[in-house]
Protein backbone atom coordinates (compact mmCIF):
# COMPACT_ATOMS: atom_id res chain seq x y z
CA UNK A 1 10.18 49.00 -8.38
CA UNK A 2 13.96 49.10 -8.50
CA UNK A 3 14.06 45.65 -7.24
CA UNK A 4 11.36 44.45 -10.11
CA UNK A 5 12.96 45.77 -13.06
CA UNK A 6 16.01 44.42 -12.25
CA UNK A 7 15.03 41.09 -11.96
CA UNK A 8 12.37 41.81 -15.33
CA UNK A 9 16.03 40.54 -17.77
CA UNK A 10 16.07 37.13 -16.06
CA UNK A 11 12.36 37.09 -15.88
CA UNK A 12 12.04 37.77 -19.68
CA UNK A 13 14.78 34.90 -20.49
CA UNK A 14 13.10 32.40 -18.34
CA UNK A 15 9.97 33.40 -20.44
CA UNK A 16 11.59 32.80 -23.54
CA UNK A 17 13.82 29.78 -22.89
CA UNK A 18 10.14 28.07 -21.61
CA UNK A 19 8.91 29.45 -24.84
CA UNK A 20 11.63 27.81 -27.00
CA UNK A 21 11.30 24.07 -24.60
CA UNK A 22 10.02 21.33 -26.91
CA UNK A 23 6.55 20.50 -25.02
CA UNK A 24 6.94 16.70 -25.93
CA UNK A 25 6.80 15.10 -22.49
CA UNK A 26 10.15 14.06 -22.40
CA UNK A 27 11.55 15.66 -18.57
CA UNK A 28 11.21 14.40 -15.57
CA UNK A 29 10.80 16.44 -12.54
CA UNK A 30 14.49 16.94 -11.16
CA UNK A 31 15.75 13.59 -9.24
CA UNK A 32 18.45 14.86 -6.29
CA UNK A 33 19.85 10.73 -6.46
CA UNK A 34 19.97 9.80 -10.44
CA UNK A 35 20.29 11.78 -13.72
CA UNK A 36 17.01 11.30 -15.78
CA UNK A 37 17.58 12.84 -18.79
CA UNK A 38 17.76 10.38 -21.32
CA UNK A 39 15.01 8.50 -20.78
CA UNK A 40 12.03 8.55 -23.71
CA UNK A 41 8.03 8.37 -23.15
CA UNK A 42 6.79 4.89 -23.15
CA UNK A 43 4.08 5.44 -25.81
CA UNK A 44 4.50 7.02 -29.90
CA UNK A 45 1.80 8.25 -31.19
CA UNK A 46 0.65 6.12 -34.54
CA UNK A 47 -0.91 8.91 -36.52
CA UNK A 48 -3.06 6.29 -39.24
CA UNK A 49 -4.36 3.73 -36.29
CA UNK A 50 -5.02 7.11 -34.22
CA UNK A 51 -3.52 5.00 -30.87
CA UNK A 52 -0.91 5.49 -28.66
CA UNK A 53 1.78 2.33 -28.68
CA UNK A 54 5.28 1.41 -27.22
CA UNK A 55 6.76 1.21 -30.34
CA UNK A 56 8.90 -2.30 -31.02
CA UNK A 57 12.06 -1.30 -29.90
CA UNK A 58 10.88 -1.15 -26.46
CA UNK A 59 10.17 -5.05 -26.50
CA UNK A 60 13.23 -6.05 -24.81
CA UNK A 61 11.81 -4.54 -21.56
CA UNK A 62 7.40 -3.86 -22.07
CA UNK A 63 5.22 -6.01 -23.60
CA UNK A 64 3.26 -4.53 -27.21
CA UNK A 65 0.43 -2.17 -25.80
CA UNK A 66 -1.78 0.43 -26.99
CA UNK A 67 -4.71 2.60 -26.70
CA UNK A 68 -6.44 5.50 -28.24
CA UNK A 69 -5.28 8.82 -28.42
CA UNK A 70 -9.00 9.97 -28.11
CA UNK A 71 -10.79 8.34 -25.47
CA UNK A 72 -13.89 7.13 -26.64
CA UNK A 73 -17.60 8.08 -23.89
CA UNK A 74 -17.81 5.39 -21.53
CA UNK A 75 -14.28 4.27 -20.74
CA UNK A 76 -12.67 3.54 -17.83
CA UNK A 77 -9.05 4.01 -18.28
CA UNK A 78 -6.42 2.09 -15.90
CA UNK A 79 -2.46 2.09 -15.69
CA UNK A 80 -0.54 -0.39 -13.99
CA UNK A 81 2.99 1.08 -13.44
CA UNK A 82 5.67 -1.04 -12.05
CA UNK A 83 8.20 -4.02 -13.08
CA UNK A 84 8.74 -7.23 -14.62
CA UNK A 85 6.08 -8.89 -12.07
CA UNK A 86 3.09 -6.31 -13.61
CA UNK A 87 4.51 -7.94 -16.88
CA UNK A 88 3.49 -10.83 -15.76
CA UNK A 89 6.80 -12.62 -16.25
CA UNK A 90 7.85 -15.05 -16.97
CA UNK A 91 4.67 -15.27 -19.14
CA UNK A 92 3.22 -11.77 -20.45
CA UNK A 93 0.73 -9.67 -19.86
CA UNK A 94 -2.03 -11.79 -20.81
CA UNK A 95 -2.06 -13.82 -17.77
CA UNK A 96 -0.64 -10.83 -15.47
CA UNK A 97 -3.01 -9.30 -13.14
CA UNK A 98 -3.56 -6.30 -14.86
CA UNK A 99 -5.10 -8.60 -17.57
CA UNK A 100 -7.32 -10.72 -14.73
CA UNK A 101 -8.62 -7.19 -13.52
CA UNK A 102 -9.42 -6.02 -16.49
CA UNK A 103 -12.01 -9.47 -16.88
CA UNK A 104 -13.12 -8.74 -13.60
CA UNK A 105 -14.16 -5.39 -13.59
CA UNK A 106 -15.97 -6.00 -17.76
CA UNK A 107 -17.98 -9.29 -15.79
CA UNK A 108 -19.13 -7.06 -12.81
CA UNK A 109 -19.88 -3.30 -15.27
CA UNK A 110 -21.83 -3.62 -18.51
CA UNK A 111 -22.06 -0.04 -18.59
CA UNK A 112 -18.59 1.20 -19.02
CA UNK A 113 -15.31 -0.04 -21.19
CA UNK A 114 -12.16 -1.06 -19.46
CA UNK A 115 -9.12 -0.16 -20.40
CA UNK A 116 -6.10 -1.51 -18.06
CA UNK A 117 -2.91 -0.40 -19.60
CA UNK A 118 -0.28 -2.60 -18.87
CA UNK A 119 3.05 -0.68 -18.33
CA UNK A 120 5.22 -3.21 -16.53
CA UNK A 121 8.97 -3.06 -17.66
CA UNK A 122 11.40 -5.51 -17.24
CA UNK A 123 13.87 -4.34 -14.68
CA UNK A 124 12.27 -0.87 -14.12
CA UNK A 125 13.01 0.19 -11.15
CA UNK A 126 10.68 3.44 -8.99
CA UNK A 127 12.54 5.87 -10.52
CA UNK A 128 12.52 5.02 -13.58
CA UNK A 129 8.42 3.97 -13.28
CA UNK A 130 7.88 7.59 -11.77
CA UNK A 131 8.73 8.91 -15.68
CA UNK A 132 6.22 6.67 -16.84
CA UNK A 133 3.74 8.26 -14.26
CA UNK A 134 4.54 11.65 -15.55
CA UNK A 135 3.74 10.18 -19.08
CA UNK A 136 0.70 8.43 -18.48
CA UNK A 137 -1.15 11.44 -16.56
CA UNK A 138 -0.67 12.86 -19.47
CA UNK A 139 -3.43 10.40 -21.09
CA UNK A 140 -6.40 10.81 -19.25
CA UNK A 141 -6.52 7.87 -16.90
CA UNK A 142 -8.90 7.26 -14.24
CA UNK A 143 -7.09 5.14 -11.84
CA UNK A 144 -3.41 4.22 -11.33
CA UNK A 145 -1.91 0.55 -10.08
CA UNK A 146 1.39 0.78 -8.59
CA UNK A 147 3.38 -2.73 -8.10
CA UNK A 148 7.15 -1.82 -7.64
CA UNK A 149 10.40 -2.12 -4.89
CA UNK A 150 12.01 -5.13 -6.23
CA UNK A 151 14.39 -3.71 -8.85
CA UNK A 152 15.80 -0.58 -6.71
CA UNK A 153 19.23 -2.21 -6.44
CA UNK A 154 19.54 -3.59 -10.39
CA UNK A 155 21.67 -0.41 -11.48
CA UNK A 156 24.76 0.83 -10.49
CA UNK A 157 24.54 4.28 -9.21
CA UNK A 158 26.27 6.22 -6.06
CA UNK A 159 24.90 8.44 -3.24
CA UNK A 160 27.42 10.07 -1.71
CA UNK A 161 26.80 13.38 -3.23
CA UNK A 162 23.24 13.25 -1.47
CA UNK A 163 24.28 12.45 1.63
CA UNK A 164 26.64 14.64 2.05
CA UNK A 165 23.97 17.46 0.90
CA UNK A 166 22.02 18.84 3.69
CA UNK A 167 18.18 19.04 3.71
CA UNK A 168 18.01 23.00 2.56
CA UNK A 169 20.95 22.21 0.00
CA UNK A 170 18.22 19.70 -1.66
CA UNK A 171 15.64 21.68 -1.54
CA UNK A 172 17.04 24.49 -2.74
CA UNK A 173 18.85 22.01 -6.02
CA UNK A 174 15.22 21.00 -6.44
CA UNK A 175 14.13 24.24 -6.69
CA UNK A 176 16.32 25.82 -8.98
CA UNK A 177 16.70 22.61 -11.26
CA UNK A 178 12.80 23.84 -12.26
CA UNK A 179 13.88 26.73 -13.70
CA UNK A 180 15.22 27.36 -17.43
CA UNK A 181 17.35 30.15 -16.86
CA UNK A 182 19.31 28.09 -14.08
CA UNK A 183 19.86 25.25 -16.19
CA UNK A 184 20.59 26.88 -19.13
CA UNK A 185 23.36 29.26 -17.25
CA UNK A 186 24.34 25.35 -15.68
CA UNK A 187 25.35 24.17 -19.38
CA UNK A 188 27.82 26.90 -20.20
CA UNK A 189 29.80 26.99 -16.09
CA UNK A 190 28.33 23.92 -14.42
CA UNK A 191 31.28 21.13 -13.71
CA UNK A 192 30.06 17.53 -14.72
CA UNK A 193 27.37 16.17 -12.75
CA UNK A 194 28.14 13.95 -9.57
CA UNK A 195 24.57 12.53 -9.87
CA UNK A 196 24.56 8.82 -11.91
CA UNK A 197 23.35 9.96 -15.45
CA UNK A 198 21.04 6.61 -16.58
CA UNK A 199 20.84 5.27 -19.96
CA UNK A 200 17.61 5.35 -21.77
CA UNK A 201 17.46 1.51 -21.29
CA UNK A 202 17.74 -0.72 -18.09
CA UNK A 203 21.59 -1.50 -17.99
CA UNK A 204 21.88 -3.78 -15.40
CA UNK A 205 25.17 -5.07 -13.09
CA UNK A 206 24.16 -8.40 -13.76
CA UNK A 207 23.81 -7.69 -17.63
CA UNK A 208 27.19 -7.39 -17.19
CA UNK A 209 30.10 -10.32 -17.33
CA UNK A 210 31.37 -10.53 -13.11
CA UNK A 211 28.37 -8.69 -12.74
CA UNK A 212 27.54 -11.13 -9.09
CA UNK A 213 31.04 -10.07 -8.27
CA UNK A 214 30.06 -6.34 -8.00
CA UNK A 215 27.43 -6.84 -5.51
CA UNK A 216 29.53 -6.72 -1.67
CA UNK A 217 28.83 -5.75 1.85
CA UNK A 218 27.99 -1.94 1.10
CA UNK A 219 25.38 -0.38 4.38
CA UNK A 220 25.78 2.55 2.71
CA UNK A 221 25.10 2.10 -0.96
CA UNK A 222 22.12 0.18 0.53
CA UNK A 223 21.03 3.17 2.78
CA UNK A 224 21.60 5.34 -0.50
CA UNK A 225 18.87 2.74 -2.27
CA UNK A 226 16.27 2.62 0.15
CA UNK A 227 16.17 6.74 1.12
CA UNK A 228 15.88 6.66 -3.09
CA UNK A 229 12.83 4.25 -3.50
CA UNK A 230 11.17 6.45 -0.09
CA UNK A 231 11.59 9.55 -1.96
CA UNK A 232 10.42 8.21 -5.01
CA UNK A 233 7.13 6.53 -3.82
CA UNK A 234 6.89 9.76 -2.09
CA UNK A 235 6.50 11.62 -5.09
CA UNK A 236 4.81 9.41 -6.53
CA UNK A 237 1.98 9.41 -4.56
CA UNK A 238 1.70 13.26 -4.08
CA UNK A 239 2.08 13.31 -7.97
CA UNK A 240 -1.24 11.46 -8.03
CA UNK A 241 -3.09 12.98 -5.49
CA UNK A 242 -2.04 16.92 -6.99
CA UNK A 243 -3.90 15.27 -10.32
CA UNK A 244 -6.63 13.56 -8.26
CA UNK A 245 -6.29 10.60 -10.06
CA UNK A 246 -6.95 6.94 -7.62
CA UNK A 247 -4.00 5.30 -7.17
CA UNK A 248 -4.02 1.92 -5.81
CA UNK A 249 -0.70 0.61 -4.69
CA UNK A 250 0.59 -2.74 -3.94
CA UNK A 251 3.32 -3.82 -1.40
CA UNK A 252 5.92 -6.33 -3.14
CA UNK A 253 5.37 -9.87 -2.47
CA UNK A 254 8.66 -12.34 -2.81
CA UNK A 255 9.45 -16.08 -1.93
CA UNK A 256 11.21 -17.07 1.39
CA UNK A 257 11.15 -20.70 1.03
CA UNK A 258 12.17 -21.82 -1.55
CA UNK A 259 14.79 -19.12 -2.69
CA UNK A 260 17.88 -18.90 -1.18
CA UNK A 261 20.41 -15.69 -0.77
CA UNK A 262 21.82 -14.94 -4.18
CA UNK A 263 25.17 -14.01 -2.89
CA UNK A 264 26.37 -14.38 0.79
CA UNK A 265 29.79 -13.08 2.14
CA UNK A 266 30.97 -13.37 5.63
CA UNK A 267 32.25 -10.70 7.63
CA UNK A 268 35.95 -8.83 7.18
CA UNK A 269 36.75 -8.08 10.39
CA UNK A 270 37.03 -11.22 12.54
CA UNK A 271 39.50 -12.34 14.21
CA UNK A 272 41.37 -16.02 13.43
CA UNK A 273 39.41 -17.63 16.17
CA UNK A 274 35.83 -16.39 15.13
CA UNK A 275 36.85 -17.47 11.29
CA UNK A 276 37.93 -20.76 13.01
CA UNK A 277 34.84 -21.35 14.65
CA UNK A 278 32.96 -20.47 12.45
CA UNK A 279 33.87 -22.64 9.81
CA UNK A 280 33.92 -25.45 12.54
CA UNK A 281 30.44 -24.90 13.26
CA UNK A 282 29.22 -24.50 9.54
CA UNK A 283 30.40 -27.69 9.13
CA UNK A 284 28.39 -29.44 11.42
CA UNK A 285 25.26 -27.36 10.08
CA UNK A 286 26.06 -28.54 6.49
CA UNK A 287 26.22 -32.33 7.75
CA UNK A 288 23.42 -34.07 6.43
CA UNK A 289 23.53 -37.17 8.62
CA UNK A 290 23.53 -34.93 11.74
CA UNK A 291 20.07 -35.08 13.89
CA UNK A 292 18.37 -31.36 13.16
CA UNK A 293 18.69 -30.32 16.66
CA UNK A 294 22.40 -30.10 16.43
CA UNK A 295 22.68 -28.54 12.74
CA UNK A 296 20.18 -25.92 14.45
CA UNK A 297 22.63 -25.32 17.10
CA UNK A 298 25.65 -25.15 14.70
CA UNK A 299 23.56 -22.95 12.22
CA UNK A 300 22.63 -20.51 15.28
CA UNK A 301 26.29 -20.40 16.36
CA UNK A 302 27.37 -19.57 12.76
CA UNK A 303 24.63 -16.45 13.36
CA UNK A 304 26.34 -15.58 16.85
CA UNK A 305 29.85 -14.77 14.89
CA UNK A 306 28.43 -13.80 11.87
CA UNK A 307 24.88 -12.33 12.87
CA UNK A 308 24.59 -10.77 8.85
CA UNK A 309 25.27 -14.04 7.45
CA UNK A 310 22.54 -14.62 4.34
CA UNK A 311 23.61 -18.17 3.94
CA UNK A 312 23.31 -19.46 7.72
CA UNK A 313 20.13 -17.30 8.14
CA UNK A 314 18.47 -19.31 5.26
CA UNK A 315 19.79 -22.83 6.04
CA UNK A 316 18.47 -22.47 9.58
CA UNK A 317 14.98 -20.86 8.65
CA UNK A 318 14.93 -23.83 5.53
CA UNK A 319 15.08 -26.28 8.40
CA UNK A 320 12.90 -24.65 11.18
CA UNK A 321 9.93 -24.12 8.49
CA UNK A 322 10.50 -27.58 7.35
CA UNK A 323 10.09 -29.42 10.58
CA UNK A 324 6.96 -27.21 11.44
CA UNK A 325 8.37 -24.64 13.24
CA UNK A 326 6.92 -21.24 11.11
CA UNK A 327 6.93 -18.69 14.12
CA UNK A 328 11.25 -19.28 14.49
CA UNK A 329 11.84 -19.72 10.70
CA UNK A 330 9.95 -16.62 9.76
CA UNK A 331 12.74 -14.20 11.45
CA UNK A 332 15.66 -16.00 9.61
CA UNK A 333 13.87 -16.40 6.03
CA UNK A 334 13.25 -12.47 6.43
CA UNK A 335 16.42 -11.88 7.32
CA UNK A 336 18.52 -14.19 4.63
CA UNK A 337 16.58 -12.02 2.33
CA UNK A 338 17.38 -8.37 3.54
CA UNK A 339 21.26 -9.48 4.08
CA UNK A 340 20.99 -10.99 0.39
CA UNK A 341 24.26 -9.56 -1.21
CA UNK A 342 22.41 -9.55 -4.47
CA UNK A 343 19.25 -7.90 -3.24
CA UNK A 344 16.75 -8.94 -5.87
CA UNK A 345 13.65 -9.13 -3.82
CA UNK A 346 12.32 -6.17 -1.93
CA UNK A 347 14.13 -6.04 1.32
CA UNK A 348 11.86 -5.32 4.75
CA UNK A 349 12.87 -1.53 4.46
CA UNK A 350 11.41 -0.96 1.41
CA UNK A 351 8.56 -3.25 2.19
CA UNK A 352 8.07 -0.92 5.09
CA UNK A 353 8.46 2.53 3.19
CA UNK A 354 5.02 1.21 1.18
CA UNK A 355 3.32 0.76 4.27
CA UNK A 356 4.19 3.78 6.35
CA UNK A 357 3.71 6.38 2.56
CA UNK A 358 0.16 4.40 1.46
CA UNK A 359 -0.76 4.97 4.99
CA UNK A 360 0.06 8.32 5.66
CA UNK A 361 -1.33 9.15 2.50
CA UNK A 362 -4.28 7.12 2.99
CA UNK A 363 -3.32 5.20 -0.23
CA UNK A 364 -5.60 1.88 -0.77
CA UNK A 365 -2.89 -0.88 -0.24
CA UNK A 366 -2.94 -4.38 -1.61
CA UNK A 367 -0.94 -6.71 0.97
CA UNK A 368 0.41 -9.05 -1.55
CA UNK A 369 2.69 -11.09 1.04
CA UNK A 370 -0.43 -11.30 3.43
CA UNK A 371 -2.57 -12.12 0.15
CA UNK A 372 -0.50 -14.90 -0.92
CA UNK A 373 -0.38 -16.74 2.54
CA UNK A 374 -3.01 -19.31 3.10
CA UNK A 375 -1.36 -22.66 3.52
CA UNK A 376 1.32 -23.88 6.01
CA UNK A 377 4.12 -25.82 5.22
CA UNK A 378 2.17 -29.00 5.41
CA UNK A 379 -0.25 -27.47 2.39
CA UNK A 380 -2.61 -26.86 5.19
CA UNK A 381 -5.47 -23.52 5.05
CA UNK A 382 -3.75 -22.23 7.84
CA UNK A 383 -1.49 -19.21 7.47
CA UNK A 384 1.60 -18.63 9.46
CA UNK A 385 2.84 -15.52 8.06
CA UNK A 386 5.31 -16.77 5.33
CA UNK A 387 3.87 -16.43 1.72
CA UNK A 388 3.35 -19.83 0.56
CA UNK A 389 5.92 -20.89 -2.29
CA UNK A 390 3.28 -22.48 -4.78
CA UNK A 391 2.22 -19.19 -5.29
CA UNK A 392 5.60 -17.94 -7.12
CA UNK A 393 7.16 -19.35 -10.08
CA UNK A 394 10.89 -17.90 -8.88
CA UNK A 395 11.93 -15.76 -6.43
CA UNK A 396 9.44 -13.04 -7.18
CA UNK A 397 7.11 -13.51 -9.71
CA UNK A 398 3.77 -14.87 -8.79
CA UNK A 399 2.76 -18.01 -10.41
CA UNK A 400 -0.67 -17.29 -12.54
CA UNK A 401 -2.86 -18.53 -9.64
CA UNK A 402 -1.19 -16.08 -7.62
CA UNK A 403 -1.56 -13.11 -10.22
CA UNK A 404 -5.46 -13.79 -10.65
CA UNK A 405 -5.80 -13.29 -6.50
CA UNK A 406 -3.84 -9.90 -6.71
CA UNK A 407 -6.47 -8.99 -9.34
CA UNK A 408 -9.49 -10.34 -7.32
CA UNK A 409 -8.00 -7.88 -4.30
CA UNK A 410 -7.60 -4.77 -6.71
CA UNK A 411 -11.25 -5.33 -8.04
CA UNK A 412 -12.55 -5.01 -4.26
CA UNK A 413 -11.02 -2.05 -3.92
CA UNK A 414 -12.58 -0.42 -7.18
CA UNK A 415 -15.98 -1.94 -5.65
CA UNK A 416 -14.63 0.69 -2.52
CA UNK A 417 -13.87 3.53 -5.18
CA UNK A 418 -17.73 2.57 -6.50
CA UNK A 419 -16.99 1.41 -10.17
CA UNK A 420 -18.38 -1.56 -9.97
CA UNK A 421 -20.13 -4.27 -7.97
CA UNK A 422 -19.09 -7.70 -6.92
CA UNK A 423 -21.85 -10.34 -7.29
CA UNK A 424 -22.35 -14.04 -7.48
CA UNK A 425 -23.62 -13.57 -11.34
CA UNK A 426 -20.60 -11.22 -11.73
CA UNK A 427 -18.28 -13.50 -10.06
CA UNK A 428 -19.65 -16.78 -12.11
CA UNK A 429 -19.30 -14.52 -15.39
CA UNK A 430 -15.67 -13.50 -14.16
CA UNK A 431 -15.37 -17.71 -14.14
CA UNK A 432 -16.61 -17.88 -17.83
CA UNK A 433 -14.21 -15.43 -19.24
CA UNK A 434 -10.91 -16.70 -17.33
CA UNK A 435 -11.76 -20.06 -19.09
CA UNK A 436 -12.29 -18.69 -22.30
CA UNK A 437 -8.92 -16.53 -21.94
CA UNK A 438 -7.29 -19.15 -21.22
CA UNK A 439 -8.57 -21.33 -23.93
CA UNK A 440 -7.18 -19.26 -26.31
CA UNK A 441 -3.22 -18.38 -25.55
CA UNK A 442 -2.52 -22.45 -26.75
CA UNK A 443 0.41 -24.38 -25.87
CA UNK A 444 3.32 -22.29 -27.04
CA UNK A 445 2.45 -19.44 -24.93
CA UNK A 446 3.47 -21.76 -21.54
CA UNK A 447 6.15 -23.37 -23.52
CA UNK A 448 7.58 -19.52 -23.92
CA UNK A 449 6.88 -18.76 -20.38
CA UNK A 450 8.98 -21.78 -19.06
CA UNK A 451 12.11 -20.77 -21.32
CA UNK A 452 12.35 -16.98 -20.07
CA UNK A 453 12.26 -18.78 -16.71
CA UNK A 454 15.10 -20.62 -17.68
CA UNK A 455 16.65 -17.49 -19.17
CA UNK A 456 16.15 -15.86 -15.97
CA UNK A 457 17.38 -17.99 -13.46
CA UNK A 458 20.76 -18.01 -15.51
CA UNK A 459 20.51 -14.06 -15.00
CA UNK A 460 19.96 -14.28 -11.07
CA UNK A 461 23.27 -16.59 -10.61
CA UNK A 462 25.40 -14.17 -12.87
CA UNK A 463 25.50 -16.10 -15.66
CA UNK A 464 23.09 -13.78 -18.39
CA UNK A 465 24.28 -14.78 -22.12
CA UNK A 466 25.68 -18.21 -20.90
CA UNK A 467 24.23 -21.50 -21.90
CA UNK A 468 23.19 -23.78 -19.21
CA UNK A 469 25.46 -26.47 -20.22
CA UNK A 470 28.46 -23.80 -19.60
CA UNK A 471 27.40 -23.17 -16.49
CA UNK A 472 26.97 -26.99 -15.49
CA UNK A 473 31.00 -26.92 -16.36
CA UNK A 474 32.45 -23.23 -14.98
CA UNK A 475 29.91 -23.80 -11.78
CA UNK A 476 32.32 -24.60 -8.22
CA UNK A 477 31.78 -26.98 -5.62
CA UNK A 478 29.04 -25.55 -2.97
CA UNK A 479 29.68 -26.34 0.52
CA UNK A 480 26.16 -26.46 2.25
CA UNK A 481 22.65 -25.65 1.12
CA UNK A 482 22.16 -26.23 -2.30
CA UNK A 483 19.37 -24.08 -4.32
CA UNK A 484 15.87 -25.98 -4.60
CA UNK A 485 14.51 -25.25 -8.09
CA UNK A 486 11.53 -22.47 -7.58
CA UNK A 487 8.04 -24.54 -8.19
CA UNK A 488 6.32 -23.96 -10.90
């Protein structure tokens, strides 16, 4: 009793500092790796249309959506959570897969209404698509889509204060961060926060001018990243299951091929004969009128000093795959994209962490890469494991071909969930209405699509805000590989 009346004061200010919390969904559940505070709910309420919209100053990053604040009898509500690629960029969401699903699912159910709500943002990475998660269980949905990993290393933020927190410390932070009275005492004795406090809006490092130049050889910034994304997708997918809400997720899909490293540096700590020979021996790789066989040996003795090296991995994968050889490329595309400098496709560890959480979790997973392999290198129907570079536009966004088979794989796993039922006549009605869709977007809606490509391939070398013509004149002699524009 003495115990309980002693502890009744705090008790009766946590009571009334929850009582005096505006209810609007604007917190996130506490984040141990990044400060969360400032970011806003996707959707404002429009009080005459009676809908729920992302209001126009969110265009810069989400595409206009809506739907009603009272769902009508009938409907089938679906949210599709992740980045730019649920946008559907470089087009929009009307050729994205969420849009594709959304025709499949109406051709193969006359009985219920589809809604799939398209929240894809620009440059969002997990944790910043786990707020949006918070938002949208807030709005009745039936069934969540979850496409995200390849925008974890966009913003600048540090880890160091994590790691050097033990696992009790965290829980313990996590714990406490849930209650009022321990935040509110935080505010008046707390010393700033070592956590990275985000903007409201994506602020990217290569928004910024040098903002290539930031990205170096960091193992444990990286490390820092990928325990981030695990956590996230962790909580994530418990956040869904506590609701019981399906969520369907997706593992990130990105070109090998045709996309080399965006940033390469060689290691700091050789010595003058390693430098020595290596540079010998990268000049032999980069010699055109060389047979293959001995640019293969000069690229794989480049990868015996330098065994990190993004640029040697991809030259000598480039020329395996091209001359046939899949099973020996495969190893070196992989790995010129997980030692990418500039890490703007999904590495193998995060592709991984998908994996291992939808499968312990029994989460219903969409193998994109897997998905989008069915020719070899020749153009044949055979698959060797690398996903085939028609089916992107860039390095990671599917062309729309490539979005309309991610949506035919989500729609067989709502036939699993039993919503609907694929048919022939469904299938030949799904035929009718992709036709018709696409009928009606017209010209300038490809012509658009092709100039944010443009726009974003000046982003990806560094160069956001320049004009191409600039960059034709500031851009240095490349020794070596040069990029292959993505295909289209």
């Amino acid at each position: 009793m003495a115990i309980l009346i002693a502890c009744l004061p705090v008790l009766l200010l946590e009571l009334g500092l929850r009582g005096m919390d505006n209810p609007d969904p604007r917190a996130i559940d506490y984040d141990p790796y990044v400060g969360l505070n400032q970011l806003r709910p996707l959707f404002v309420l429009n009080e005459d249309s009676g809908r729920w919209e992302i209001p126009a100053d969110r265009y810069n990053f989400f595409r206009p959506e809506s739907f009603s604040a009272k769902k009508a009898r009938g409907t089938r509500r679906v949210f599709v959570l992740g980045g730019s690629t649920v946008q559907g960029r470089p087009y929009a969401t009307e050729t994205a897969f969420s849009t594709w699903l959304r025709l499949s699912l109406e051709s193969a159910d006359r009985e219920f209404s589809y809604e799939v709500i398209n929240c894809g943002g620009a440059a969002y990475a997990s944790y910043r698509v786990a707020k949006i998660l918070e938002e949208v269980l807030l709005y009745e949905p039936d069934a969540i889509v979850l496409y995200t990993g390849h925008n974890e290393f966009l913003e600048d933020r540090t880890y160091a204060h994590v790691r050097e927190a033990g696992t009790v410390t965290r829980w313990a932070t996590a714990i406490g961060s849930k209650l009022h009275t321990v935040r509110w005492v935080q505010s008046f004795f707390s010393t700033p926060q070592e956590r990275t406090e985000l903007v409201a809006n994506v602020d990217t490092k290569l928004d910024h001018p040098g903002g290539l130049d930031s990205y170096q050889r960091d193992s444990d910034w990286r490390r820092g990243v990928e325990e981030h994304f695990a956590a996230t997708l962790e909580h994530i997918v418990q956040r869904t299951q506590k609701s019981g809400i399906p969520l369907i997720m997706c593992v990130p899909a990105s070109d090998l091929v045709n996309t080399p490293p965006f940033k390469t540096q060689t290691r700091t700590d050789w010595t003058d004969g390693e430098e020595s020979r290596f540079r010998s021996s990268w000049s032999i790789a980069c010699d055109l009128d060389l047979a293959p066989s001995q640019r293969i040996d000069a690229f794989r003795e480049c990868l015996r000093i330098d065994r990190a090296h993004a640029g040697a991995n991809y030259a000598l994968g480039r020329l395996l795959y091209d001359h046939g050889d899949s099973d020996q490329a495969r190893p070196h595309l992989i790995a010129a994209r997980d030692q990418d400098v500039c890490p703007l496709r999904a590495p193998s560890v995060i592709i991984r962490a998908t994996r291992d959480i939808a499968n312990r979790h029994s989460v219903p997973l969409i193998d994109t890469p897997s998905l989008l392999d069915d020719r070899n290198f020749r153009g044949d129907l055979i698959a060797d494991q690398v996903p085939d570079p028609s089916r992107f536009v860039d390095h990671v966004h599917p062309s729309i071909a490539g979005h309309q088979i991610i949506a035919g794989a989500l729609a067989q796993e709502f036939q699993k969930l039993g919503w609907v039922e694929l048919t022939g006549e469904s299938m030949l009605l799904y035929g009718n209405a992709t036709r018709e869709h696409l009928s009606e977007l017209g010209h300038e809606y490809f012509v658009r699509g092709k100039q944010r490509l443009e726009g974003l391939r000046l982003w990806t070398m560094g160069r956001a805000g320049q004009l191409a013509t600039e960059i034709a004149e500031d851009q240095p002699n490349v020794q070596g590989p040069q990029r292959k524009p993505a295909t289209d």
